[in-house]
Protein backbone atom coordinates (compact mmCIF):
# COMPACT_ATOMS: atom_id res chain seq x y z
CA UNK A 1 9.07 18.66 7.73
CA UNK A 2 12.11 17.53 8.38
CA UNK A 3 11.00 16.05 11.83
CA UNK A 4 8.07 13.98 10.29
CA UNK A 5 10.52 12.63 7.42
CA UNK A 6 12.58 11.02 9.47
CA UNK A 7 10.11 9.88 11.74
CA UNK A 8 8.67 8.37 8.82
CA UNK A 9 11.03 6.50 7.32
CA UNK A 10 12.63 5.33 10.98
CA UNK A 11 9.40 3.25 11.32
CA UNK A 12 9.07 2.39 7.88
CA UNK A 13 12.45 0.79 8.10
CA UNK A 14 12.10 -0.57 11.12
CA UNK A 15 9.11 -2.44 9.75
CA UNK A 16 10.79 -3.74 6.88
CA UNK A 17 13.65 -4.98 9.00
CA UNK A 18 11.05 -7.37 11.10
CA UNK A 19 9.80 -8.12 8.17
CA UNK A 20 12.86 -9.49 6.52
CA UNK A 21 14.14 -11.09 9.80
CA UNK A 22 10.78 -12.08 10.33
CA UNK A 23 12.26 -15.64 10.99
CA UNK A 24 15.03 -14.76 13.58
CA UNK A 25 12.59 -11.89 15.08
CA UNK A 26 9.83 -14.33 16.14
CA UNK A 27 9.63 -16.31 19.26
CA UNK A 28 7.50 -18.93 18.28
CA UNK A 29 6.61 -20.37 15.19
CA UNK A 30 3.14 -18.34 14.56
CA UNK A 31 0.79 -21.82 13.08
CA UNK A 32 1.96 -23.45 16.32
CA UNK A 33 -1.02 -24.44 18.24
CA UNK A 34 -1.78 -25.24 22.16
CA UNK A 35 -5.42 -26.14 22.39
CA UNK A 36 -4.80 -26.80 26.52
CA UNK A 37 -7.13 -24.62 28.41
CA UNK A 38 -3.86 -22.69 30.05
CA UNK A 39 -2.11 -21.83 26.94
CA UNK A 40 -5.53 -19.97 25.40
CA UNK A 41 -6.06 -16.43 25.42
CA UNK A 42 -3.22 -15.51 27.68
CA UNK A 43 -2.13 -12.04 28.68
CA UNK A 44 1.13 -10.99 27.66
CA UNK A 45 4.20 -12.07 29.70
CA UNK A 46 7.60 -12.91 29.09
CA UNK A 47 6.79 -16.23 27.89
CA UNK A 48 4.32 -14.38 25.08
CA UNK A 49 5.50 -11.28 24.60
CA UNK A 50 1.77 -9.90 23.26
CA UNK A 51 0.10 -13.03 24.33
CA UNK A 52 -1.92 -16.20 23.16
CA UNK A 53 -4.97 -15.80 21.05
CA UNK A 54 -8.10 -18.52 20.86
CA UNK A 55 -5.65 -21.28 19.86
CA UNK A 56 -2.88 -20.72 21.65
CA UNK A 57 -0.85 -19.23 18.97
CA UNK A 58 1.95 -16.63 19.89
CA UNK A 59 0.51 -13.10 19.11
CA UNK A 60 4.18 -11.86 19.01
CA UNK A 61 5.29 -14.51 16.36
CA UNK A 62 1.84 -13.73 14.63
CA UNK A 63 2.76 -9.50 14.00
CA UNK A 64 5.91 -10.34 13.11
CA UNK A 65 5.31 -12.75 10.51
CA UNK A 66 2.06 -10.40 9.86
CA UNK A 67 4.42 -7.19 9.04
CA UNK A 68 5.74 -9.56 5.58
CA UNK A 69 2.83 -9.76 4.47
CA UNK A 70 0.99 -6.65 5.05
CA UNK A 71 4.36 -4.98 3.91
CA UNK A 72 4.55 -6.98 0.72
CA UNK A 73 0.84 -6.63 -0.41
CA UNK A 74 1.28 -2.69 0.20
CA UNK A 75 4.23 -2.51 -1.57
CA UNK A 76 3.54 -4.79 -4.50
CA UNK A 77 0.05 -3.29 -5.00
CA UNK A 78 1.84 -0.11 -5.38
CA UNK A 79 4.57 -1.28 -7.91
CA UNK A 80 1.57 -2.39 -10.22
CA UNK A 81 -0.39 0.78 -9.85
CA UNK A 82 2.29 2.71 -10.54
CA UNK A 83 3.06 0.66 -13.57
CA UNK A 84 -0.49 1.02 -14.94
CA UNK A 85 -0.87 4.22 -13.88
CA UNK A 86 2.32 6.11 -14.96
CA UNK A 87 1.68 4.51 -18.29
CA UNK A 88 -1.37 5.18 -19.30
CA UNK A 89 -1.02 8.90 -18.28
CA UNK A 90 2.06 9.04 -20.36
CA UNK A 91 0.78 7.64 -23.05
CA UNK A 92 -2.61 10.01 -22.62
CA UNK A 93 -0.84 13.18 -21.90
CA UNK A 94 1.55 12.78 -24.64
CA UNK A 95 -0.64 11.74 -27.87
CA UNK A 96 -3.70 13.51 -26.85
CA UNK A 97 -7.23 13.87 -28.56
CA UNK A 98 -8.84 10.12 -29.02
CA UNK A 99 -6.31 8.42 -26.80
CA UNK A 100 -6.43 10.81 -24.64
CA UNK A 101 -10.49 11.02 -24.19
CA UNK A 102 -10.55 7.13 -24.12
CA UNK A 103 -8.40 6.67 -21.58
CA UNK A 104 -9.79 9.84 -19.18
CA UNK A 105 -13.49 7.81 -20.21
CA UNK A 106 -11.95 4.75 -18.33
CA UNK A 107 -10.90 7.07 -15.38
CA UNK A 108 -13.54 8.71 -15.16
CA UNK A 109 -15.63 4.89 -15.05
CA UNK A 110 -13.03 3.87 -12.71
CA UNK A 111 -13.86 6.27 -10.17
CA UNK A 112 -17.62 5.90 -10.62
CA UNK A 113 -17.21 2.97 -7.99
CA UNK A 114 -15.95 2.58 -4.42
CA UNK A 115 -12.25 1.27 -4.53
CA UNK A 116 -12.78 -0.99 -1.59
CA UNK A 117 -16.41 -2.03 -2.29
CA UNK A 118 -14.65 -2.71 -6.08
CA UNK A 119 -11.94 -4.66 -4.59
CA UNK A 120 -14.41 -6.89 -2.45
CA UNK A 121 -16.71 -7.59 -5.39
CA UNK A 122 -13.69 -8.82 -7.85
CA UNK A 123 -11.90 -10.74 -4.76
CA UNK A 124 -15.49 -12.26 -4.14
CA UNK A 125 -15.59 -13.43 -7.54
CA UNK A 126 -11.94 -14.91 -8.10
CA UNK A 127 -11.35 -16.14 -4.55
CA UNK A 128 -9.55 -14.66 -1.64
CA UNK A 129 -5.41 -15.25 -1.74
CA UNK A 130 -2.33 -13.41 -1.23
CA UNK A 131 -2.08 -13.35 -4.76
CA UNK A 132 -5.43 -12.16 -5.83
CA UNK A 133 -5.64 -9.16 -3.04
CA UNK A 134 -1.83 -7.59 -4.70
CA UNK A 135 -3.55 -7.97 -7.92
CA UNK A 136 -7.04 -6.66 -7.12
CA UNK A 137 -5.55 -3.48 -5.39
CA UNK A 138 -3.20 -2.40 -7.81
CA UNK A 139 -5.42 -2.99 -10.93
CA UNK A 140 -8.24 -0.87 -9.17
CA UNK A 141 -6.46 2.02 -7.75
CA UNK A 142 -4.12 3.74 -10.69
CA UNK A 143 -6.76 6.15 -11.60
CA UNK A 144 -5.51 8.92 -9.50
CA UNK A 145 -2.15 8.68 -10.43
CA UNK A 146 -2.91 8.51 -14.34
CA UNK A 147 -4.49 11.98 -14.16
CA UNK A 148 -1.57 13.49 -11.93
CA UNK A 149 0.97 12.24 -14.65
CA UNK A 150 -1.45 12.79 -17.79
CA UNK A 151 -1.45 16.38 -16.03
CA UNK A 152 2.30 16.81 -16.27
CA UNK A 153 2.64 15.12 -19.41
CA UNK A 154 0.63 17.69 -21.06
CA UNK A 155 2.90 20.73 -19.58
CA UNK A 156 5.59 18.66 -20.19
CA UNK A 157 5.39 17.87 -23.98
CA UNK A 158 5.23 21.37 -25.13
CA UNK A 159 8.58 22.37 -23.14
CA UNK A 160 11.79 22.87 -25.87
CA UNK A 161 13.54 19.76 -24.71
CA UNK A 162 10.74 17.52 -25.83
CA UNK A 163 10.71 19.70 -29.19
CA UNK A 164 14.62 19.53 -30.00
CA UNK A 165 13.99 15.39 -29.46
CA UNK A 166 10.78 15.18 -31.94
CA UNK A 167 13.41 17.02 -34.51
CA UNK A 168 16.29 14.38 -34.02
CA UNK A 169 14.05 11.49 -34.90
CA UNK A 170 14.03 9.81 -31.37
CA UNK A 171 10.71 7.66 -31.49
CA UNK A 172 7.57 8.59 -29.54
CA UNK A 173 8.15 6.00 -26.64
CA UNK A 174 11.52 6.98 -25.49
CA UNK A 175 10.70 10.57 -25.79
CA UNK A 176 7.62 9.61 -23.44
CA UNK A 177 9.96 7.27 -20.71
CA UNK A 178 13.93 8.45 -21.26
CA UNK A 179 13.20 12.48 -21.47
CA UNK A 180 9.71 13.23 -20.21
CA UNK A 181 8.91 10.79 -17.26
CA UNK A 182 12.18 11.48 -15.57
CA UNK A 183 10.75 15.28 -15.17
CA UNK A 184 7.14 14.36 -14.09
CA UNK A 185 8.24 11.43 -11.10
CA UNK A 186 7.81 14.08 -8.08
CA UNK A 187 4.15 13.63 -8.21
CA UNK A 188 4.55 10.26 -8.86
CA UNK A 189 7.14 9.19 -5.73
CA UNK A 190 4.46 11.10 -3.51
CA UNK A 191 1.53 9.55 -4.77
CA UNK A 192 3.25 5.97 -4.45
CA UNK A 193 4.74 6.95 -1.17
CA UNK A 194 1.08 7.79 0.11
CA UNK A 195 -0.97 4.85 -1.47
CA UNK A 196 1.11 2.08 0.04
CA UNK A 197 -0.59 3.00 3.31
CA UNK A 198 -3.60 2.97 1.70
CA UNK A 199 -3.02 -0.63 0.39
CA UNK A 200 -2.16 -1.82 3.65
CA UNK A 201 -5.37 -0.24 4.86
CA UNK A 202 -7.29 -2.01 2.14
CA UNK A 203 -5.51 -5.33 2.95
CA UNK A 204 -6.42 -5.21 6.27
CA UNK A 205 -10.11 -4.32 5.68
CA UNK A 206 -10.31 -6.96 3.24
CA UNK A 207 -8.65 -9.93 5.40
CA UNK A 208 -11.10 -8.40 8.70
CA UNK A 209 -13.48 -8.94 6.34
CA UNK A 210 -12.55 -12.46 5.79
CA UNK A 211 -11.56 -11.46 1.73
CA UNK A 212 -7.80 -11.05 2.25
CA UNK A 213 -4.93 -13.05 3.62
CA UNK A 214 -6.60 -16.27 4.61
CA UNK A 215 -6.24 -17.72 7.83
CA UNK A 216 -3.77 -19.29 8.88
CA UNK A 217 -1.55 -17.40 7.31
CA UNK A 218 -1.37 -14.50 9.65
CA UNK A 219 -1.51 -10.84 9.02
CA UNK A 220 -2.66 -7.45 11.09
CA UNK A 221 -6.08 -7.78 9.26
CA UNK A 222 -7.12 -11.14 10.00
CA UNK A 223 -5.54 -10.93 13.54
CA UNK A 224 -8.01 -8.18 14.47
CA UNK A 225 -10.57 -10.53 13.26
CA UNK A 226 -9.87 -13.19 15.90
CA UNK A 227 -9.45 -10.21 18.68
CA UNK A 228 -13.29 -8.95 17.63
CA UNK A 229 -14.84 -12.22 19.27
CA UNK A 230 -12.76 -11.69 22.48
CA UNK A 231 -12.34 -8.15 22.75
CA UNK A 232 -14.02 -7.86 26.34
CA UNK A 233 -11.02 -9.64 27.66
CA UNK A 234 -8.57 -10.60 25.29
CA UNK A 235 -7.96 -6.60 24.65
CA UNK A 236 -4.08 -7.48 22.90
CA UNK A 237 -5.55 -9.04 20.21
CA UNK A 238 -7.17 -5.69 18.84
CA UNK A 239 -4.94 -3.20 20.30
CA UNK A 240 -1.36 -4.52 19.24
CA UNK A 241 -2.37 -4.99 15.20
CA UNK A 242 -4.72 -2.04 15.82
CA UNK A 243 -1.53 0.01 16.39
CA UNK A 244 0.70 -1.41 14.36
CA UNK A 245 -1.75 -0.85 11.00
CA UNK A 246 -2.21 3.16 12.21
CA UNK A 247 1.37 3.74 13.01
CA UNK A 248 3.08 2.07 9.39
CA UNK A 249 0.06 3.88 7.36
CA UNK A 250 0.71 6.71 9.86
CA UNK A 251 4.60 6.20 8.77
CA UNK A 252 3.83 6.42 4.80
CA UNK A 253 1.91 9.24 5.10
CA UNK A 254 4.22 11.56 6.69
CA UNK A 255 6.79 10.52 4.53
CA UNK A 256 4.20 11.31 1.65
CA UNK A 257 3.33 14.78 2.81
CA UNK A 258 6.86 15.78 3.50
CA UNK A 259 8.28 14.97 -0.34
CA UNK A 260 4.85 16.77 -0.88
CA UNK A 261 6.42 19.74 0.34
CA UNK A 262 9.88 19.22 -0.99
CA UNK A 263 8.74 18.77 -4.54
CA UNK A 264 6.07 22.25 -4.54
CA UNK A 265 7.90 24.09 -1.89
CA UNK A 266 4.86 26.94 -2.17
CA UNK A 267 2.44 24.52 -0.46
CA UNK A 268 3.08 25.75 3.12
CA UNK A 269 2.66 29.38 1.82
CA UNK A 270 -0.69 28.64 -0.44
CA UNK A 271 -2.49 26.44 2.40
């Protein structure tokens, strides 16, 4: 376990370190164009470190500008289903009966439909941006993590602690947020931890697609779409985002399933 954490987070960190120096990193300034026929499609060199796609743009320059925004759409995608999610379950697990079977009603509707074909029929709708994809993700994918915190939330509320705070007077909200979310964040921090790589997944589907980050703004997805139409001999344009999508979702995962393991230490022995 130990092994795959740091593994994990190593590469996560690395990411996030090309993505912040994104502008110091690069080698070339990624919308830079060379329409001449020699500066198309190139193989990589030590001019282009990963090459030249259709219009002459450095590939190099292109990931590393890429990893900001794939980064930032996981990551903010995340912080607003986490909000939603860790919210509503609160609020459900604590009050119970009708808020509690209206909210599990809109789970349970929620999950009635694809979370990427969901996400591609509201981006169709309100238009393909940076912007819209963040939004669209998170808003569509807290159902999972409402029912893992609804779940502790209903353990949670009948422990003595929670009790002793109902006889003191403290209100219902900071009961829910200052002494009973504290105690129910493990499945939460995995959960998060795990669906970051799963919003860069989606991000990258959607921009392939032609639904996410628009061109030219780059980013893995759409740079995979460009290496599609040239993949018989312009191979670095599918391989190099190719790898660098599996090995950061790769990255979260790990680091996903080991706090799995430190936060129900039985796993191992039940599996």
């Amino acid at each position: 376990m130990k092994v795959r954490l740091v593994f994990g987070i190593a590469v996560v960190v690395f990411m996030v370190i090309i993505a912040l120096f994104a502008p110091f990193i690069a080698t070339h300034d990624p919308l830079e164009m060379d329409l001449s026929p020699g500066a198309r499609l190139v193989a990589p060199s030590a001019e282009h470190l990963l090459g030249t796609d259709n219009l002459g743009r450095d590939v190099f320059s292109r990931m590393v500008y890429g990893a900001r925004i794939s980064l930032s759409v996981g990551f903010i995608a995340v912080f607003i289903s986490v909000f939603v999610g860790v919210f509503l379950g609160g609020v459900s697990g604590y009050y119970g009966r009708g808020t509690d079977i209206l909210i599990m009603r809109i789970v349970e509707i929620m999950y009635c439909f694809p979370t990427l074909f969901l996400i591609m029929i509201v981006v169709t709708f309100i238009g393909p941006s940076i912007i819209n994809v963040m939004v669209v993700i998170g808003l569509t994918s807290w159902a999972g993590l409402c029912r893992l915190v609804r779940a502790e939330f209903l353990t949670l509320r009948e422990r003595d602690f929670v009790s002793a705070a109902r006889v003191e007077g403290i209100s219902n909200m900071r009961i829910i947020f200052r002494h009973i979310l504290p105690n129910a964040m493990g499945p939460v921090y995995v959960s998060a931890t795990l669906s970051v790589g799963a919003a860069i997944l989606i991000e990258s589907a959607l921009s392939f697609l032609g639904l996410g980050v628009q061109i030219p703004t780059p980013s893995w997805g759409n740079i995979l779409t460009t290496g599609k139409n040239y993949i018989d001999y312009a191979w670095w344009l599918s391989v190099f985002p190719g790898c660098a999508i599996l090995i950061t979702v790769l990255s979260f995962n790990l680091i996903g399933e080991s706090l799995r393991e430190m936060f129900d230490p039985g796993l191992g022995e039940r599996e």
